[in-house]
N, C-alpha and C. Protein backbone atom coordinates (compact mmCIF):
# COMPACT_ATOMS: atom_id res chain seq x y z
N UNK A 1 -55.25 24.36 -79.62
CA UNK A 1 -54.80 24.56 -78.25
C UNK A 1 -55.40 23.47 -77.37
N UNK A 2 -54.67 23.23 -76.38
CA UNK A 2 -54.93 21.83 -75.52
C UNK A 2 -56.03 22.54 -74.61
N UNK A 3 -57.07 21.80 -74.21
CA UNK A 3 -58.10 22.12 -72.95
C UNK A 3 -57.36 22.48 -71.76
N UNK A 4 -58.09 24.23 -71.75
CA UNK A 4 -57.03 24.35 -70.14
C UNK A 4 -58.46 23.79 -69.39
N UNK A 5 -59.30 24.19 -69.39
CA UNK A 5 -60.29 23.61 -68.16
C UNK A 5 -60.11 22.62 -67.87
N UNK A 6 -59.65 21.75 -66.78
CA UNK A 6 -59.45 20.79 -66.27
C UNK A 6 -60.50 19.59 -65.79
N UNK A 7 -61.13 20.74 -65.23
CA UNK A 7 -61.99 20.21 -64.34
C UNK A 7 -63.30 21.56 -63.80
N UNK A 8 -64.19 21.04 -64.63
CA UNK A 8 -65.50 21.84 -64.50
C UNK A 8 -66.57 22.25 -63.44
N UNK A 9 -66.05 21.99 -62.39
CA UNK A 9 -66.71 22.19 -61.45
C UNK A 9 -65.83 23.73 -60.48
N UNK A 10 -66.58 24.73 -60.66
CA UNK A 10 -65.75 25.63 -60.38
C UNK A 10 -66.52 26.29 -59.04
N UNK A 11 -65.98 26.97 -58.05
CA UNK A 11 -65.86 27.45 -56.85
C UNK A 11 -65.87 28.91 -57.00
N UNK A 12 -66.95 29.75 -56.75
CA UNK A 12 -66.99 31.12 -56.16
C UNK A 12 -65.85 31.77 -55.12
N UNK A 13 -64.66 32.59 -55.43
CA UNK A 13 -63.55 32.40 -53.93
C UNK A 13 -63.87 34.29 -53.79
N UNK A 14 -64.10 35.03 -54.57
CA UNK A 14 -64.91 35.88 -54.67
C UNK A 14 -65.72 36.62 -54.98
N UNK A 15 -66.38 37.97 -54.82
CA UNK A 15 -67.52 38.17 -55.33
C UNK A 15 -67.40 39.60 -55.70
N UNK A 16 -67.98 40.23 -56.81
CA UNK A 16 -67.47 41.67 -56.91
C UNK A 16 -66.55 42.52 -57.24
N UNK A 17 -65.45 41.68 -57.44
CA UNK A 17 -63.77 42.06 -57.18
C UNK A 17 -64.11 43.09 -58.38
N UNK A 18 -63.33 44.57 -58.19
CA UNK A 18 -63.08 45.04 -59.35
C UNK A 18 -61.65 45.60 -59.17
N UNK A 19 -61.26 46.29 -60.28
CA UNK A 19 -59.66 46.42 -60.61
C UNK A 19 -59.47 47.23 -59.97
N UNK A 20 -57.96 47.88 -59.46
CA UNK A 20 -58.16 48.92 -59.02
C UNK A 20 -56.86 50.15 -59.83
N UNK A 21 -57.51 51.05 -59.76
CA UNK A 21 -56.76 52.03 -60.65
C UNK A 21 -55.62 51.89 -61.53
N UNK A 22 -54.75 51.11 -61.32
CA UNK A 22 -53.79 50.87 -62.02
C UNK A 22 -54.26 49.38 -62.78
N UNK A 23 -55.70 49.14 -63.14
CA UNK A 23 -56.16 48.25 -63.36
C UNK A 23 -55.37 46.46 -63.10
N UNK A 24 -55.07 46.17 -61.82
CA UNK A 24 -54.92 44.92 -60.95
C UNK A 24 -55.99 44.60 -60.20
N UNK A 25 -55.84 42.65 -60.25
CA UNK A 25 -57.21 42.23 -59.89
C UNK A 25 -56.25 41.44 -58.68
N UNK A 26 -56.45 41.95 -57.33
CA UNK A 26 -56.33 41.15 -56.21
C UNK A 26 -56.76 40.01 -55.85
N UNK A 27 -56.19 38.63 -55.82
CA UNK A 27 -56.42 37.55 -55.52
C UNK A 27 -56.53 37.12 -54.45
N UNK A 28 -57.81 36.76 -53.84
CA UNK A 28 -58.03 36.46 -52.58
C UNK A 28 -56.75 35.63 -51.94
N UNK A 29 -56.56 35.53 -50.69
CA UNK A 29 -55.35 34.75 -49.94
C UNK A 29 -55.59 33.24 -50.35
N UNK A 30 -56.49 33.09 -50.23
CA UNK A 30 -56.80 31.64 -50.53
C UNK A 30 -56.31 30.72 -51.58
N UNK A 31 -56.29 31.33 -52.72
CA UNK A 31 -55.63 31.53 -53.63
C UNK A 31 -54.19 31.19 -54.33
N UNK A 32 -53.67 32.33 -53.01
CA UNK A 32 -51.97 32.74 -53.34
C UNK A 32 -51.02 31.71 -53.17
N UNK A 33 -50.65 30.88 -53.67
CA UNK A 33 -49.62 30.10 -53.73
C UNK A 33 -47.99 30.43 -53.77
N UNK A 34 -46.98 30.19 -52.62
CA UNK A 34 -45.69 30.67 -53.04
C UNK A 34 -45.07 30.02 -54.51
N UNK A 35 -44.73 30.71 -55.17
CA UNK A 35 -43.66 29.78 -56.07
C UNK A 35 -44.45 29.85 -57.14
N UNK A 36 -46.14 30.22 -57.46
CA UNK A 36 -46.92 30.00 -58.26
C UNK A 36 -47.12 31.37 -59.75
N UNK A 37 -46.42 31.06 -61.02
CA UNK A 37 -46.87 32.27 -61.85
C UNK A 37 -48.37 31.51 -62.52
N UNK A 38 -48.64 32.26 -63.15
CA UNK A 38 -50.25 32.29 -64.26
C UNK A 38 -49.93 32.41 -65.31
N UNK A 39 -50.19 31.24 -65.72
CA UNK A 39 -51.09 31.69 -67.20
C UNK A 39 -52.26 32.41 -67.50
N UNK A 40 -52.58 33.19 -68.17
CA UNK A 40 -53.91 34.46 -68.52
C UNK A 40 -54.67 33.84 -69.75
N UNK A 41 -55.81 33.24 -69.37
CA UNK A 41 -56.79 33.26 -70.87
C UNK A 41 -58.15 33.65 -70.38
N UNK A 42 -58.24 33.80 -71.84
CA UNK A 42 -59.70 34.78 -72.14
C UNK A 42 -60.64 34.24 -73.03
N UNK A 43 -62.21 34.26 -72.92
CA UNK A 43 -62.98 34.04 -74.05
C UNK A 43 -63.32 34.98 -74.84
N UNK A 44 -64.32 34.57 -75.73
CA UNK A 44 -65.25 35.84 -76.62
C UNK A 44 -66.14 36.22 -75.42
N UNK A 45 -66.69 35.73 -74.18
CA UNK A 45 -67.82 36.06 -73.51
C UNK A 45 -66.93 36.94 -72.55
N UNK A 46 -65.80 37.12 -72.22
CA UNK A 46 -64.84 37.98 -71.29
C UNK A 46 -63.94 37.10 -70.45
N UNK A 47 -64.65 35.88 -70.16
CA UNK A 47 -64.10 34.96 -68.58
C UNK A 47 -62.90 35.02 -68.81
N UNK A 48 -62.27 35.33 -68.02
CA UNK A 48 -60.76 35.14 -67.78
C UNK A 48 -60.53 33.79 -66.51
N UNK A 49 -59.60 33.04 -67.07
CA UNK A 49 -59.09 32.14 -66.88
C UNK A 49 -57.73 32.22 -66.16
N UNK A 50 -57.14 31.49 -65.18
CA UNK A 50 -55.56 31.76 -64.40
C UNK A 50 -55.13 30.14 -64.21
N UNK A 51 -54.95 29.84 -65.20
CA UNK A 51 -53.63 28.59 -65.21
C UNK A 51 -52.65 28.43 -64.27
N UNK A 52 -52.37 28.18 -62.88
CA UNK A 52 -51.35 28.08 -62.43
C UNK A 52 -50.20 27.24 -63.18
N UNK A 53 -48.73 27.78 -62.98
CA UNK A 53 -47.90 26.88 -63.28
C UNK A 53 -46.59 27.21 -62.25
N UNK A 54 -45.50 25.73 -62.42
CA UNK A 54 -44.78 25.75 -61.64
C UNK A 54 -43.27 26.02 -62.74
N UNK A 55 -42.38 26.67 -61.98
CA UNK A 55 -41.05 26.19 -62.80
C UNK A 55 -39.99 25.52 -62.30
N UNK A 56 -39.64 25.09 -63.68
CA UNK A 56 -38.30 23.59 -62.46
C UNK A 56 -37.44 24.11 -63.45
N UNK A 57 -36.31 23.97 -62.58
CA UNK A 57 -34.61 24.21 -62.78
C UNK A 57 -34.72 23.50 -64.51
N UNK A 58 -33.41 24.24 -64.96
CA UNK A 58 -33.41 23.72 -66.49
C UNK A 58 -32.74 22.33 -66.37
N UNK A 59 -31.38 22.06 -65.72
CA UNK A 59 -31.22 20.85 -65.90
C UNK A 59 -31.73 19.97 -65.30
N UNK A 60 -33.33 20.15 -64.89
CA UNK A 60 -34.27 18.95 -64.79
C UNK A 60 -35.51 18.86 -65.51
N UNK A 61 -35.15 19.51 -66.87
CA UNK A 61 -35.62 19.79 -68.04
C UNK A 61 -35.58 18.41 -69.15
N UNK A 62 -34.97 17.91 -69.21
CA UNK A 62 -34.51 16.67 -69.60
C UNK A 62 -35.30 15.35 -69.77
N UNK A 63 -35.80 15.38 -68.39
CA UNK A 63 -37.08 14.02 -67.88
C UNK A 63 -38.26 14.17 -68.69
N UNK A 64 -38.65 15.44 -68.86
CA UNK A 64 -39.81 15.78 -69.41
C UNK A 64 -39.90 15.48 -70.92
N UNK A 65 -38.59 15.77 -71.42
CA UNK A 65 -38.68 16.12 -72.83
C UNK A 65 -37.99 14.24 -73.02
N UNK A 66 -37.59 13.38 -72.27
CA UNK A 66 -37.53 12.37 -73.01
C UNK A 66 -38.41 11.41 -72.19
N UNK A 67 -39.59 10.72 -73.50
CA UNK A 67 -40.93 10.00 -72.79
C UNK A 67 -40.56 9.29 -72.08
N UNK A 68 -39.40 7.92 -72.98
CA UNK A 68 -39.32 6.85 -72.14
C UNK A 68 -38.70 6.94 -70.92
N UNK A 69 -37.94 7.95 -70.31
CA UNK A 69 -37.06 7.83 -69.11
C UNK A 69 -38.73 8.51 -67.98
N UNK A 70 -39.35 8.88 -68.50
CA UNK A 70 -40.41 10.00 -67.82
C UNK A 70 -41.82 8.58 -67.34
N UNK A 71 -41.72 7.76 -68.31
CA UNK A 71 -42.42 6.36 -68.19
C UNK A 71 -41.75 5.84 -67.21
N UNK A 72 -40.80 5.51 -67.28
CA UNK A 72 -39.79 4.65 -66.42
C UNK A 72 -39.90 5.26 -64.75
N UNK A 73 -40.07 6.63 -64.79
CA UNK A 73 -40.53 7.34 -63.57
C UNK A 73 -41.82 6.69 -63.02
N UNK A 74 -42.07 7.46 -64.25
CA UNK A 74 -44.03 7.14 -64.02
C UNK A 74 -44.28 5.63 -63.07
N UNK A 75 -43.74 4.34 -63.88
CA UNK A 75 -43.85 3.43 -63.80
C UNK A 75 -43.49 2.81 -61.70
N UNK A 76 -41.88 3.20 -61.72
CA UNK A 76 -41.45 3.63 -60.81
C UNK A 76 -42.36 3.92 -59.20
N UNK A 77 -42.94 4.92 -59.82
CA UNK A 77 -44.07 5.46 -58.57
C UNK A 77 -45.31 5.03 -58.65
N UNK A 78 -45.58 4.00 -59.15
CA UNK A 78 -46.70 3.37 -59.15
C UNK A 78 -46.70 2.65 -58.30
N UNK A 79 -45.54 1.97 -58.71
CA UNK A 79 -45.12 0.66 -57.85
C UNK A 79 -45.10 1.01 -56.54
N UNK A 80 -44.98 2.16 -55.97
CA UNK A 80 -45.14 2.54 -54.30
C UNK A 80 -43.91 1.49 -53.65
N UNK A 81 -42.88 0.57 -54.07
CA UNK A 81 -41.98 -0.19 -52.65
C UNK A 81 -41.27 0.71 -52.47
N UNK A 82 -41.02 0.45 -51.23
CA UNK A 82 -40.10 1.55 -50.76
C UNK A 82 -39.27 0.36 -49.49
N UNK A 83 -37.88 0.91 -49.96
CA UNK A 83 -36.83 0.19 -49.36
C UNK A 83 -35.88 0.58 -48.22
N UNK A 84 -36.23 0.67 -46.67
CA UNK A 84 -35.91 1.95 -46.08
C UNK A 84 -33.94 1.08 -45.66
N UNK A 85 -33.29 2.33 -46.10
CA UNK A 85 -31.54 2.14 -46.46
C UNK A 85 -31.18 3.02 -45.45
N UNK A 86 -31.94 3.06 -44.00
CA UNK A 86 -31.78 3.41 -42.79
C UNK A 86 -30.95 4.89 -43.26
N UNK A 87 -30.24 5.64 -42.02
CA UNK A 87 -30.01 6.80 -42.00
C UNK A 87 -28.90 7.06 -42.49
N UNK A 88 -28.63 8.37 -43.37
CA UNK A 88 -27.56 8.74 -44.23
C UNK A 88 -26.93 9.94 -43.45
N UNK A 89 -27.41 10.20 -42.40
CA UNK A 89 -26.88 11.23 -41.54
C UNK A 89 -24.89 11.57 -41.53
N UNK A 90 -24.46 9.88 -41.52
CA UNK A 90 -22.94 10.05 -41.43
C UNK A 90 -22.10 10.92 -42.60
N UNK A 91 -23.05 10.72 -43.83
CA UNK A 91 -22.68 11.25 -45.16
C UNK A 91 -22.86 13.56 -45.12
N UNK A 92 -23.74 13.28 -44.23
CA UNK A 92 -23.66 15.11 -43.99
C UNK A 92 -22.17 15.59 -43.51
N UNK A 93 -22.12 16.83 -44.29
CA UNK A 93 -20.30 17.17 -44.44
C UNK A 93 -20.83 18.52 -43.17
N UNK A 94 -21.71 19.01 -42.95
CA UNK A 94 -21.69 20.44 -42.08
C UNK A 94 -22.13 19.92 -40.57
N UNK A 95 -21.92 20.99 -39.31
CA UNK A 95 -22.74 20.78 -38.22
C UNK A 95 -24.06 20.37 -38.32
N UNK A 96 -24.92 20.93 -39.32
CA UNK A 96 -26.48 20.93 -39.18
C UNK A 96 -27.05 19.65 -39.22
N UNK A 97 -27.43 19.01 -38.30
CA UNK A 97 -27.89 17.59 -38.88
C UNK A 97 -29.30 17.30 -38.54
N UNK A 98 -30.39 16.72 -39.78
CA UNK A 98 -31.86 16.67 -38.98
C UNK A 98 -32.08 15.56 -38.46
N UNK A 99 -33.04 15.92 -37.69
CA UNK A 99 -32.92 14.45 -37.12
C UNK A 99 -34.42 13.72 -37.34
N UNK A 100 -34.19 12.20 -37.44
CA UNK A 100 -34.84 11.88 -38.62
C UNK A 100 -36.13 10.68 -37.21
């Protein structure tokens, strides 16, 4: 299994927490991320562990699973130019328009 610990320097967010009857462990606000499920791991010593993860649409499933186009990204955003192709506003088909 791949190292979930990331990064070893870990933060107290609370203290005491215990389950409550229907054995659930309330996650401080601080915490709560919209959009965010968990991964759950555990040691032999008890620590439980919460992996955040995100999910993306399936047909943008694709990038991930082929390296070289995911390099070509990678590569891409390194490079930071950015080419400003002024406002696309005329191309909006509804009333709503932001304004930029």
């Amino acid at each position: 299994m791949a190292t979930i610990i990331k990064d070893e320097n870990l933060t107290r967010v609370a203290k005491s927490v215990k389950p409550d009857p229907k054995r659930r462990v309330l996650l401080p606000k601080v915490l709560v991320v919209e959009d965010i499920t968990y991964h759950i791991y555990t040691n032999n010593s008890g620590q439980i562990v919460l992996d955040p993860q995100v999910t993306i649409p399936a047909h943008e499933l694709w990038i991930f699973e082929n390296r070289e186009a995911l390099d070509l990204v990678d590569k891409g955003m390194a490079e930071e130019r950015v080419i400003n192709r002024g406002s696309f506003a005329k191309y909006v088909k509804n009333e709503t328009r932001v304004k930029v």
